[in-house]
Protein backbone atom coordinates (compact mmCIF):
# COMPACT_ATOMS: atom_id res chain seq x y z
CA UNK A 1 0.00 0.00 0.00
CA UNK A 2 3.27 2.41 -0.06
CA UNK A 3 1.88 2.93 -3.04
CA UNK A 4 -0.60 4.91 -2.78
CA UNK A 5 0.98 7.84 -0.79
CA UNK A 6 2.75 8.55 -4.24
CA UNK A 7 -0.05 7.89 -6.38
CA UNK A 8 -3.20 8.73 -5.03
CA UNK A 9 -2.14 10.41 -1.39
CA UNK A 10 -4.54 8.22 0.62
CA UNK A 11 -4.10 11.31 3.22
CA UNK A 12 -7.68 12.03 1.27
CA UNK A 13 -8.78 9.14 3.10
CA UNK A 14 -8.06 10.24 6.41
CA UNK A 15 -10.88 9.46 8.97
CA UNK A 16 -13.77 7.95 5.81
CA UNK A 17 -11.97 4.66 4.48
CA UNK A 18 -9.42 2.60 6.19
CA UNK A 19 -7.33 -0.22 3.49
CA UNK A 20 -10.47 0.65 1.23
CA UNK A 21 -13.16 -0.15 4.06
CA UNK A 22 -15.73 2.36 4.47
CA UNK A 23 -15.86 3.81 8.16
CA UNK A 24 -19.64 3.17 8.22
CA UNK A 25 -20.62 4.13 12.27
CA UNK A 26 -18.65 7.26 11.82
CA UNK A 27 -19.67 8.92 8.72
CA UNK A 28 -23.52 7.53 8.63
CA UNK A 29 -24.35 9.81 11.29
CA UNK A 30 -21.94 12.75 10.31
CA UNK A 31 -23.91 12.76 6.87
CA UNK A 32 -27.00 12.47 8.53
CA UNK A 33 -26.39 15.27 11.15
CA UNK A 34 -24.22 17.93 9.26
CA UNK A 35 -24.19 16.85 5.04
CA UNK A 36 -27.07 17.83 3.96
CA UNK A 37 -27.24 19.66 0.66
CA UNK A 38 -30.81 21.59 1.26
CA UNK A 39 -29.14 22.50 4.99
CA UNK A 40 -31.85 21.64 6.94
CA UNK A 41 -31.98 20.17 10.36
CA UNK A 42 -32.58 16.65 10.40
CA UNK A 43 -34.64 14.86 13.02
CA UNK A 44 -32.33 13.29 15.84
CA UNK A 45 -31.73 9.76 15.42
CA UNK A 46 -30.90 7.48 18.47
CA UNK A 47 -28.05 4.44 18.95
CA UNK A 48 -30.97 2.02 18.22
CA UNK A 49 -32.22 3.78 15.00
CA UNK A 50 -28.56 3.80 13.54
CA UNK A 51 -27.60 0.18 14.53
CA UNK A 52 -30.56 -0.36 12.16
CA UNK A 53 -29.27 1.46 9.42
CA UNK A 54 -25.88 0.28 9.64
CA UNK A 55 -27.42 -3.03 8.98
CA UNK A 56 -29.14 -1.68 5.79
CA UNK A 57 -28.48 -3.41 2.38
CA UNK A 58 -27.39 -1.95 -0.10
CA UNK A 59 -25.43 0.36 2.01
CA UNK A 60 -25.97 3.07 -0.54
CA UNK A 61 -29.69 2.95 0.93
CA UNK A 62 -28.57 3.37 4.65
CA UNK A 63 -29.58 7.04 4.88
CA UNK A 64 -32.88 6.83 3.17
CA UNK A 65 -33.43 4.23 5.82
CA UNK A 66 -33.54 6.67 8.02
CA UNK A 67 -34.84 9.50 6.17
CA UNK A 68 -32.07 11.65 6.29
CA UNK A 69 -32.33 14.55 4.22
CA UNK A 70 -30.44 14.28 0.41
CA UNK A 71 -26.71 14.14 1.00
CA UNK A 72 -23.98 13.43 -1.36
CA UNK A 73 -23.66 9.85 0.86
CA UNK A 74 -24.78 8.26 -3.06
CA UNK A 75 -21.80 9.94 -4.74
CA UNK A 76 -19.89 9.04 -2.02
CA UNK A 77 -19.96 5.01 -1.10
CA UNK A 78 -20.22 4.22 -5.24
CA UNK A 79 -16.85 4.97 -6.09
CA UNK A 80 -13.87 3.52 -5.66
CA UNK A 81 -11.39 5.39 -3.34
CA UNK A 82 -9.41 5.91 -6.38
CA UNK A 83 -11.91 7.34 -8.27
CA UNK A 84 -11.20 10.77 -9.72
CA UNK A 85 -14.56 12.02 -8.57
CA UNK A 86 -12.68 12.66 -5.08
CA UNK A 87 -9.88 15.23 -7.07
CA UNK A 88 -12.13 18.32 -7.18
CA UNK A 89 -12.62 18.27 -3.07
CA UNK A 90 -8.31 19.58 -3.22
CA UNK A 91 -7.02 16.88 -1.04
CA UNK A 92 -3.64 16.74 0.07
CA UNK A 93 -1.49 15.38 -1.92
CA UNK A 94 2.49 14.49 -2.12
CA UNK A 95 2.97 17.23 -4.40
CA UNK A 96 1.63 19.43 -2.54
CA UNK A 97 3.47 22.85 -2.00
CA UNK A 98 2.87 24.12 1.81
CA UNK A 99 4.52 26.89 3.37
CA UNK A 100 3.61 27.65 6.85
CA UNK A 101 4.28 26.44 10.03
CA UNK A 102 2.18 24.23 11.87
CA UNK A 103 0.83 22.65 15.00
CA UNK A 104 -0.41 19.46 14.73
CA UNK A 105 -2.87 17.81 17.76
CA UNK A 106 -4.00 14.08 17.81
CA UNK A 107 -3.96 11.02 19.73
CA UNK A 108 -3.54 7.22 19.75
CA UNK A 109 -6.90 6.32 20.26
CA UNK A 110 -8.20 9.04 17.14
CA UNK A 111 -8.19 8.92 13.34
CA UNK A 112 -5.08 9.09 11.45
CA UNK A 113 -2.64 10.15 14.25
CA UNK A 114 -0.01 7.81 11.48
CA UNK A 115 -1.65 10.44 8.99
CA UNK A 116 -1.16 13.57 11.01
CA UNK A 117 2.72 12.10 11.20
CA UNK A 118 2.67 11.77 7.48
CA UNK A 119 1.30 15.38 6.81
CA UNK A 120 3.78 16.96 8.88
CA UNK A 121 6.55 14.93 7.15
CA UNK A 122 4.79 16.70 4.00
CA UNK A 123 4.43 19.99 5.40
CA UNK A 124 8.38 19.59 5.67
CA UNK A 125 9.36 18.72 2.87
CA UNK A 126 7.50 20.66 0.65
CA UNK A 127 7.63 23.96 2.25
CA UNK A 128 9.84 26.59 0.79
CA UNK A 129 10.47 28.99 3.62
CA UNK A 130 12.35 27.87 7.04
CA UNK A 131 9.71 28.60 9.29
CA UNK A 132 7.36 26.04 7.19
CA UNK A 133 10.58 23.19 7.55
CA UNK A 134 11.70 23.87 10.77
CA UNK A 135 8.18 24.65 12.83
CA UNK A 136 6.36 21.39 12.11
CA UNK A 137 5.55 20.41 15.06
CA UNK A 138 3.12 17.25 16.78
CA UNK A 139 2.01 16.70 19.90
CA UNK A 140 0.11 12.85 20.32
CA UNK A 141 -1.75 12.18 23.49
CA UNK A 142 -3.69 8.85 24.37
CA UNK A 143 -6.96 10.66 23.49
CA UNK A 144 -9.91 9.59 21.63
CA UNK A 145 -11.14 12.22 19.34
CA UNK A 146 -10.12 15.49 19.60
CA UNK A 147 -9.93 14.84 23.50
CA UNK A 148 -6.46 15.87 23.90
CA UNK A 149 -7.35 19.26 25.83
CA UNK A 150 -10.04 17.33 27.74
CA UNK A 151 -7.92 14.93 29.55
CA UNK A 152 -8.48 14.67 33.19
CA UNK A 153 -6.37 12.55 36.06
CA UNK A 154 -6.80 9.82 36.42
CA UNK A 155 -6.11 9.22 32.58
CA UNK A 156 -8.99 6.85 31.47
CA UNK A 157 -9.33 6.36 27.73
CA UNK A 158 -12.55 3.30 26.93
CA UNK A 159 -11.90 0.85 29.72
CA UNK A 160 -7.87 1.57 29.87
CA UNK A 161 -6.50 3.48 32.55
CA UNK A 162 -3.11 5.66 31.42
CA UNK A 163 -1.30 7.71 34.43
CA UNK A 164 -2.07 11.34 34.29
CA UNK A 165 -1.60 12.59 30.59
CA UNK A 166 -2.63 16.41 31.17
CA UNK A 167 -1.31 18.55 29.20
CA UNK A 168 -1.88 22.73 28.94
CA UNK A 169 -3.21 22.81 25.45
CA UNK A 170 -4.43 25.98 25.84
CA UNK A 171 -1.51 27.63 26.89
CA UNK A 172 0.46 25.77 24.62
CA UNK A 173 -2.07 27.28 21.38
CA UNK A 174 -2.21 30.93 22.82
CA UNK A 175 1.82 30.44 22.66
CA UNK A 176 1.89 28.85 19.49
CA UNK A 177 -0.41 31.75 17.86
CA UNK A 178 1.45 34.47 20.10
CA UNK A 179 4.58 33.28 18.16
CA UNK A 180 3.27 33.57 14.73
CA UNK A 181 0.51 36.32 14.49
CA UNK A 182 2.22 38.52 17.56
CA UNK A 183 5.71 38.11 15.48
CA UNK A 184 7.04 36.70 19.46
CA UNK A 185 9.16 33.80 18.88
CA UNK A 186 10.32 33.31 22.45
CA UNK A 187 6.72 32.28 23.41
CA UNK A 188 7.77 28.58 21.54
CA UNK A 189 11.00 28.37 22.70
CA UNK A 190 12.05 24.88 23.15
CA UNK A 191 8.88 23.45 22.28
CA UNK A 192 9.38 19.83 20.71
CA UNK A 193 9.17 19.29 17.76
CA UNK A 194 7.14 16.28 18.58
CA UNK A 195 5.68 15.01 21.89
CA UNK A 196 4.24 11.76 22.30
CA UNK A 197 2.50 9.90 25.20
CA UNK A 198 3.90 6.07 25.73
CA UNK A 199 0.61 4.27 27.18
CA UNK A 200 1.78 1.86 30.00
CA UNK A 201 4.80 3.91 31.62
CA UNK A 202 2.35 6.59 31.42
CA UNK A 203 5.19 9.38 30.57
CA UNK A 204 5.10 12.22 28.29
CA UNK A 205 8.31 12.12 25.98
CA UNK A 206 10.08 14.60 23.72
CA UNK A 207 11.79 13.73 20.02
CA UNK A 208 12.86 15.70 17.10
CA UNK A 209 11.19 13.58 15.10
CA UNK A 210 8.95 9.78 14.98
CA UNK A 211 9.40 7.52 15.35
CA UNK A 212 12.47 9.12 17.57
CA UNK A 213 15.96 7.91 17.43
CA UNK A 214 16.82 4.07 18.62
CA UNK A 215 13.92 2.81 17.50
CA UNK A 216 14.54 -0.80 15.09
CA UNK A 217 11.72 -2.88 13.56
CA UNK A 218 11.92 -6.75 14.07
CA UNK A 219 9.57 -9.24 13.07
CA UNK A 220 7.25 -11.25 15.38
CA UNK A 221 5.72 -14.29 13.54
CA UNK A 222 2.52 -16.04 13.79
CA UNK A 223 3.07 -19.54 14.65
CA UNK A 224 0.37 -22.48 15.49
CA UNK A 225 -1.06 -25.87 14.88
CA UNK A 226 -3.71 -25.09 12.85
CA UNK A 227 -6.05 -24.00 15.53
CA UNK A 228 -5.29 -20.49 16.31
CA UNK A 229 -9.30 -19.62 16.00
CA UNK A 230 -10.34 -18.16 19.76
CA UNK A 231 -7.76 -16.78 22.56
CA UNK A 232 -7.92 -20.64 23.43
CA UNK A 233 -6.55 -22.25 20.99
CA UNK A 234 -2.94 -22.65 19.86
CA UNK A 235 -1.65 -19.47 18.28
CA UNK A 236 1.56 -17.71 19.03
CA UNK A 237 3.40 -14.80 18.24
CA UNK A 238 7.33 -15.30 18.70
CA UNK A 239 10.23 -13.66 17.02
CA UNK A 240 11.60 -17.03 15.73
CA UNK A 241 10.31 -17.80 12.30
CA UNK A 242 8.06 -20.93 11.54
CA UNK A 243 9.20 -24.44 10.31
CA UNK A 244 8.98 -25.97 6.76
CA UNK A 245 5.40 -27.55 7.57
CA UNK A 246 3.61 -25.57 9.95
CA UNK A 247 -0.17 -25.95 9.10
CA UNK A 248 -1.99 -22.71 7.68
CA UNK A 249 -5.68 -21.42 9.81
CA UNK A 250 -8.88 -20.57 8.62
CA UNK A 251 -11.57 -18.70 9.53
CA UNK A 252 -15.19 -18.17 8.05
CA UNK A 253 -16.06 -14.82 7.02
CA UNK A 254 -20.35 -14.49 7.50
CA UNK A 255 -21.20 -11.19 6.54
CA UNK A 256 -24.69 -11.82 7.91
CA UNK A 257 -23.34 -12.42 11.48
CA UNK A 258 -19.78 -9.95 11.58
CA UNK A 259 -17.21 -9.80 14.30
CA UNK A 260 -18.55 -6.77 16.55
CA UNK A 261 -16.10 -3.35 16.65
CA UNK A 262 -16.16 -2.47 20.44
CA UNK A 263 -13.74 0.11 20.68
CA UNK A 264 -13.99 3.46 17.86
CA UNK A 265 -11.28 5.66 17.10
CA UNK A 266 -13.36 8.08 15.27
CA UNK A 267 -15.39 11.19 16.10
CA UNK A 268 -18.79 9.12 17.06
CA UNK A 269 -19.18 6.67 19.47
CA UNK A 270 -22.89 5.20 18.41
CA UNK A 271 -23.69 2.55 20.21
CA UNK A 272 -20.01 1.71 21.72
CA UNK A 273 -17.27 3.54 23.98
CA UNK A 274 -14.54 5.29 22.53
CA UNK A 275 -10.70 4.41 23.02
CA UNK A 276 -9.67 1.09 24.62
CA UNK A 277 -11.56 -2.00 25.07
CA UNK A 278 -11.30 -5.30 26.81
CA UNK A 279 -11.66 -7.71 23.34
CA UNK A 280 -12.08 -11.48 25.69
CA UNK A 281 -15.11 -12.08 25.03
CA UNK A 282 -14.99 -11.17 21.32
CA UNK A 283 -11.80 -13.53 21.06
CA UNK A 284 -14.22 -16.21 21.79
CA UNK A 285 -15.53 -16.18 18.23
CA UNK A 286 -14.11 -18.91 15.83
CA UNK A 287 -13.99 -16.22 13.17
CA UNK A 288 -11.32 -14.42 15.27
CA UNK A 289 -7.50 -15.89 15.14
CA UNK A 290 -5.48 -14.67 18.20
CA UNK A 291 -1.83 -15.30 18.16
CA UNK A 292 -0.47 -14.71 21.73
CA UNK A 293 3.21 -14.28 23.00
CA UNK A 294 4.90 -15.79 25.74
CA UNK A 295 4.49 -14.04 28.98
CA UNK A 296 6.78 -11.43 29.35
CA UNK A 297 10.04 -11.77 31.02
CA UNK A 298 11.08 -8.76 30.11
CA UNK A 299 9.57 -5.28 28.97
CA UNK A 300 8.98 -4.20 24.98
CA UNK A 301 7.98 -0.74 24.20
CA UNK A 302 6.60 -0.49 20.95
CA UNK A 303 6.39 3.23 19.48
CA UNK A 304 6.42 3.65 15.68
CA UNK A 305 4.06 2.60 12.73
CA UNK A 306 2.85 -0.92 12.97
CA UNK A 307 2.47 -3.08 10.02
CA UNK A 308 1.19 -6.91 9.47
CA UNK A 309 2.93 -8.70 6.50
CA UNK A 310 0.53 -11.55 5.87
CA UNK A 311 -0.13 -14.70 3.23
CA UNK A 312 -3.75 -15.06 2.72
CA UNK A 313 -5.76 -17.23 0.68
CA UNK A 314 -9.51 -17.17 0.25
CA UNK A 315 -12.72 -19.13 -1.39
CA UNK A 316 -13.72 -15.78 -2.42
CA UNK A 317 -12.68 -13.23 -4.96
CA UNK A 318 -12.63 -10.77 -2.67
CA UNK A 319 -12.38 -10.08 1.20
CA UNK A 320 -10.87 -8.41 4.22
CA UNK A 321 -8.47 -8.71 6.68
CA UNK A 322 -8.67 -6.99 10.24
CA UNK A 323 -5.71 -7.00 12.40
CA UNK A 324 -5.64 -5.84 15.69
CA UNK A 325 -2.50 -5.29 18.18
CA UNK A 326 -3.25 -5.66 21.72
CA UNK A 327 -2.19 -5.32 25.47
CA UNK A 328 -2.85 -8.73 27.25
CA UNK A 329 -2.45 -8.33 30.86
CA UNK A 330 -1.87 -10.78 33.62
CA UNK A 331 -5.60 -11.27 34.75
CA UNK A 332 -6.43 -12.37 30.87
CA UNK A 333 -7.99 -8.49 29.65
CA UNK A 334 -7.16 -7.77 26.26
CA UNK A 335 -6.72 -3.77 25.07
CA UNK A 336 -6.49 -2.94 22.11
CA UNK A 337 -3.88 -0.74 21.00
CA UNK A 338 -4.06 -0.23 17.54
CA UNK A 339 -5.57 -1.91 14.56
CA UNK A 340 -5.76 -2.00 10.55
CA UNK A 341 -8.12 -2.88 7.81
CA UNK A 342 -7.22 -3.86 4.19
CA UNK A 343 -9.87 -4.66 1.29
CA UNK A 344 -8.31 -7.27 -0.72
CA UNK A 345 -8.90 -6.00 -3.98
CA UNK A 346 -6.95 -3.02 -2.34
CA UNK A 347 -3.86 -4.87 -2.18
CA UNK A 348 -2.13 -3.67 -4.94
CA UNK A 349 -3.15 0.07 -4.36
CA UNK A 350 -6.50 2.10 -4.65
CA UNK A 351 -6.52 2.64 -8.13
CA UNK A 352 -6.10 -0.90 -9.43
CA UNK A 353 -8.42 -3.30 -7.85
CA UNK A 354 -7.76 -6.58 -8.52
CA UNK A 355 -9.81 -9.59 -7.54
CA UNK A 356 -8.25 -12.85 -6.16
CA UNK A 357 -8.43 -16.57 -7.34
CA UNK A 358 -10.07 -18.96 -5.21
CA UNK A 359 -7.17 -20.66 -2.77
CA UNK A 360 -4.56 -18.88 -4.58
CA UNK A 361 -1.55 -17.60 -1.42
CA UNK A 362 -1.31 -13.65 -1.83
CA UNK A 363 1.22 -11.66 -0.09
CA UNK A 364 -0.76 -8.22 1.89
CA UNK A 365 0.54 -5.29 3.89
CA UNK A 366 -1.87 -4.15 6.81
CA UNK A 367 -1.03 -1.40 8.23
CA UNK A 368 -1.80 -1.06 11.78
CA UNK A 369 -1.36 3.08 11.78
CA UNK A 370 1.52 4.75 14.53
CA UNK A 371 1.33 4.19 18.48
CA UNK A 372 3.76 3.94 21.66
CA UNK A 373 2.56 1.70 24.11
CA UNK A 374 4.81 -0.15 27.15
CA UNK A 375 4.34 -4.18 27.50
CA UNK A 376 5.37 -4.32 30.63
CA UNK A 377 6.95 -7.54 32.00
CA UNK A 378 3.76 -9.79 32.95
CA UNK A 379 2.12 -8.73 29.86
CA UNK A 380 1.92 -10.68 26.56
CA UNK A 381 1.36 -9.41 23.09
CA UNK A 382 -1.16 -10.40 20.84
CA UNK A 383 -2.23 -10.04 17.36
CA UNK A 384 -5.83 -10.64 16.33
CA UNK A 385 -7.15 -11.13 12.74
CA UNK A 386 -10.32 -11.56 11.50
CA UNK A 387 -12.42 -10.28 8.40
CA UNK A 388 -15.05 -7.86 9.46
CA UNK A 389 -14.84 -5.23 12.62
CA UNK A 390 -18.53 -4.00 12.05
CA UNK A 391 -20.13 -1.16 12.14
CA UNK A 392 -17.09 0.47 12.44
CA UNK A 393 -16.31 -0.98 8.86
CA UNK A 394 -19.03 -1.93 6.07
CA UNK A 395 -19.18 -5.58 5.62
CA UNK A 396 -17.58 -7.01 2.64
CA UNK A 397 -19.93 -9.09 1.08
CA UNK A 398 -17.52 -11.43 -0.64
CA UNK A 399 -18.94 -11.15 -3.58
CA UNK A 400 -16.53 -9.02 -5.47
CA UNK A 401 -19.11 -7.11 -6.63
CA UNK A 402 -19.53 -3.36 -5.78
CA UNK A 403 -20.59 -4.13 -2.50
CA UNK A 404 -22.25 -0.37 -2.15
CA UNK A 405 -25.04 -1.61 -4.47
CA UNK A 406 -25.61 -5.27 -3.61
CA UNK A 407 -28.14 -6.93 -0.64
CA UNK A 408 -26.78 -10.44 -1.12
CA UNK A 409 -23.42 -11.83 0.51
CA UNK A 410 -20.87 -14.90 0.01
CA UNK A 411 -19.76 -16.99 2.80
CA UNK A 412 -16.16 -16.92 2.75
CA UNK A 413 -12.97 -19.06 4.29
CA UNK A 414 -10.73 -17.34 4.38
CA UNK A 415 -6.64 -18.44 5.33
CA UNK A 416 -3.49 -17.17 6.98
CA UNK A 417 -0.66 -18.91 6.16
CA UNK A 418 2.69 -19.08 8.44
CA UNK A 419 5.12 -21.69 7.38
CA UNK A 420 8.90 -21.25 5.69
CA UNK A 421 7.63 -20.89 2.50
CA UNK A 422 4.62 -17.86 3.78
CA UNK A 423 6.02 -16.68 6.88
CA UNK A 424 3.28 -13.79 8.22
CA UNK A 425 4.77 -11.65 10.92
CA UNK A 426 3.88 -7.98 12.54
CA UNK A 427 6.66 -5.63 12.07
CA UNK A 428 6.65 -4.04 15.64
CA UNK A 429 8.56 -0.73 15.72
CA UNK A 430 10.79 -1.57 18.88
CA UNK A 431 12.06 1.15 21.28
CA UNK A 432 15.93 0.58 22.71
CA UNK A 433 15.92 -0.73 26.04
């Protein structure tokens, strides 16, 4: 998917699709609440009346469901993200020429805070002036959306509790605009360039840039005996790759009864709790393959962008992958951390869909977006996969069809294979010791 960020800039994509997967309980309400053309004020909807709609098919018919005023939600889900329909909205782009200095704000547990890394790489880079490369600075906080400022002690972010992560945003904009509109350049004066939160030591840390200096990826493969399905069965994560004959897993992909999304990192929270969640009970599901480390003797902070490498294989021609990264503690709970989506047909980048062959091995990049988080010793790392995380995504219907446009779905099996010959791993971003 490297890819696209030359292409396409799938910085457009911020926040609406995720690896080609629509963010369905986020933008369903935002259209329904704030898009409409004729600006009028729609009636309220509650959780209940959107879990319906989010079960609508075809999903290009979800806001009709609920009588939502006319939106450009049509336009919208029937085109690929490719498309050049989205080129007149002015997206960012690579080639973009920027030259001012900036102040990015997210968080861990918020859209795109690997995008907001990636635009201020951009804003760099491109700018021509050396206030616009020198003043890009970030500041990432363990938030959920656009909480950063909001963050009270304790630090509790879904059902994870982080330290005390207060920071003095305010004081830290009126500086930041002092500097630049008041011409008074000592108000910023040794600011970072970037500050980041690392979840689990519960510190605040300063870098020049991110991931900051020391950090080194190594791989951490998925290993089992064929019966990695549940946090039960017999997958594991360890950085010592698998043998010759190590037997593949499957799972089946039901689009009429999806693997629930508990935890949201967008702007709405319908009918779930934002940030952090406790995933047990959904690794309980036979659809859900958990591959677990050994406990840990030892501590492994992870702070960087996060990536899965995987061989899949499917009965369908097309599919999706979920993969989440999580924080398994000593009393069983399992947080997630961070987590990535890829559409199949999306392997190969967002303006050449291809569909796959039935059972045919295909190598695909997931990427997990950016974190720091602190496995302390105790704690065990896991990576989940699965192939729906709904509503937070649309369904795929395995079809390879349009999948905006269709009310009938596919049964899929879907594979991961880990073996010498199609060694999956997740590329952890490892801080030094």
């Amino acid at each position: 998917m490297s890819g696209d960020r030359q292409r396409l800039g799938d910085l457009r994509l911020c926040g609406s699709r995720l690896g080609g997967a629509l963010e369905l309980s986020m933008w369903v309400p935002h259209f329904h609440q704030s898009h409409g053309k004729d600006r009028s004020r729609p009636q309220p909807k509650t959780d209940e009346d959107y879990n319906r709609a989010f079960a609508t098919l075809p999903v290009i018919d979800i806001l009709k469901s609920i009588g939502s005023p006319p939106t450009d939600w049509e336009d919208w889900v029937s085109r690929d993200p490719g498309d050049p329909w989205f080129d007149r909205f002015g997206f960012l782009r690579e080639d973009s020429t920027i030259n001012i200095p900036a102040l990015f704000v997210n968080s861990w547990y918020d859209v795109g805070a690997a995008d907001a890394l990636h635009q201020r790489r951009l804003f760099s880079s491109r700018a021509a002036s050396p206030a616009g490369r020198e003043h890009q600075h970030i500041i990432l906080s363990p938030a959920t959306h656009c909480g950063t400022a909001r963050l009270e002690a304790p630090t509790v972010v879904g059902e994870r509790e982080l330290g005390d992560a207060r920071l003095d945003c305010w004081q830290i904009y009126l500086d930041w605009f002092d500097c630049w509109l008041k011409e008074q350049p000592d108000r910023i004066e040794g600011m970072p360039l970037v500050q980041y939160y690392v979840m689990g030591r519960n510190e605040w840390r300063a870098a020049s840039e991110f991931p900051p200096a020391g950090v080194e990826l190594q791989r951490w493969f998925l290993r089992s005996g064929g019966n990695a399905n549940t946090r039960l069965g017999d997958g594991t994560l360890d950085v010592d790759p698998p043998s010759d004959h190590e037997p593949a897993d499957t799972l089946v992909h039901d689009p009429g009864h999806p693997v629930p999304s508990l935890g949201a990192d967008g702007g709405n929270s319908v009918g779930t709790t934002l940030g952090a969640r406790d995933y047990q009970e959904v690794e309980l599901r036979h659809d859900v393959l958990c591959f677990t480390s050994e406990v840990l003797e030892e501590g492994v902070e992870v702070t960087g962008f996060v990536k899965a490498v995987l061989f899949v294989s499917s009965s369908a021609p097309d599919t999706d992958f979920v993969v989440r990264l999580l924080d398994v503690h000593p009393d069983g709970g399992a947080y997630d951390v961070v987590d990535g989506i890829l559409r199949v047909r999306y392997r190969e980048g967002f303006d050449r869909p291809l569909l796959m062959e039935s059972g045919k091995v295909y190598q695909i990049e997931v990427d997990l977006d950016a974190t720091s988080n602190w496995f302390p010793p105790g704690h065990r790392i896991r990576l989940e996969i699965s192939s729906s995380s709904f509503p937070r995504f649309d369904r795929n219907l395995n079809t390879g069809g349009n999948n905006w446009d269709e009310t009938e779905w596919v049964v899929a099996l879907n594979t991961v294979h880990h073996c010498a010959e199609f060694p999956s791993y997740v590329l952890l971003p490892l801080a030094a010791k």
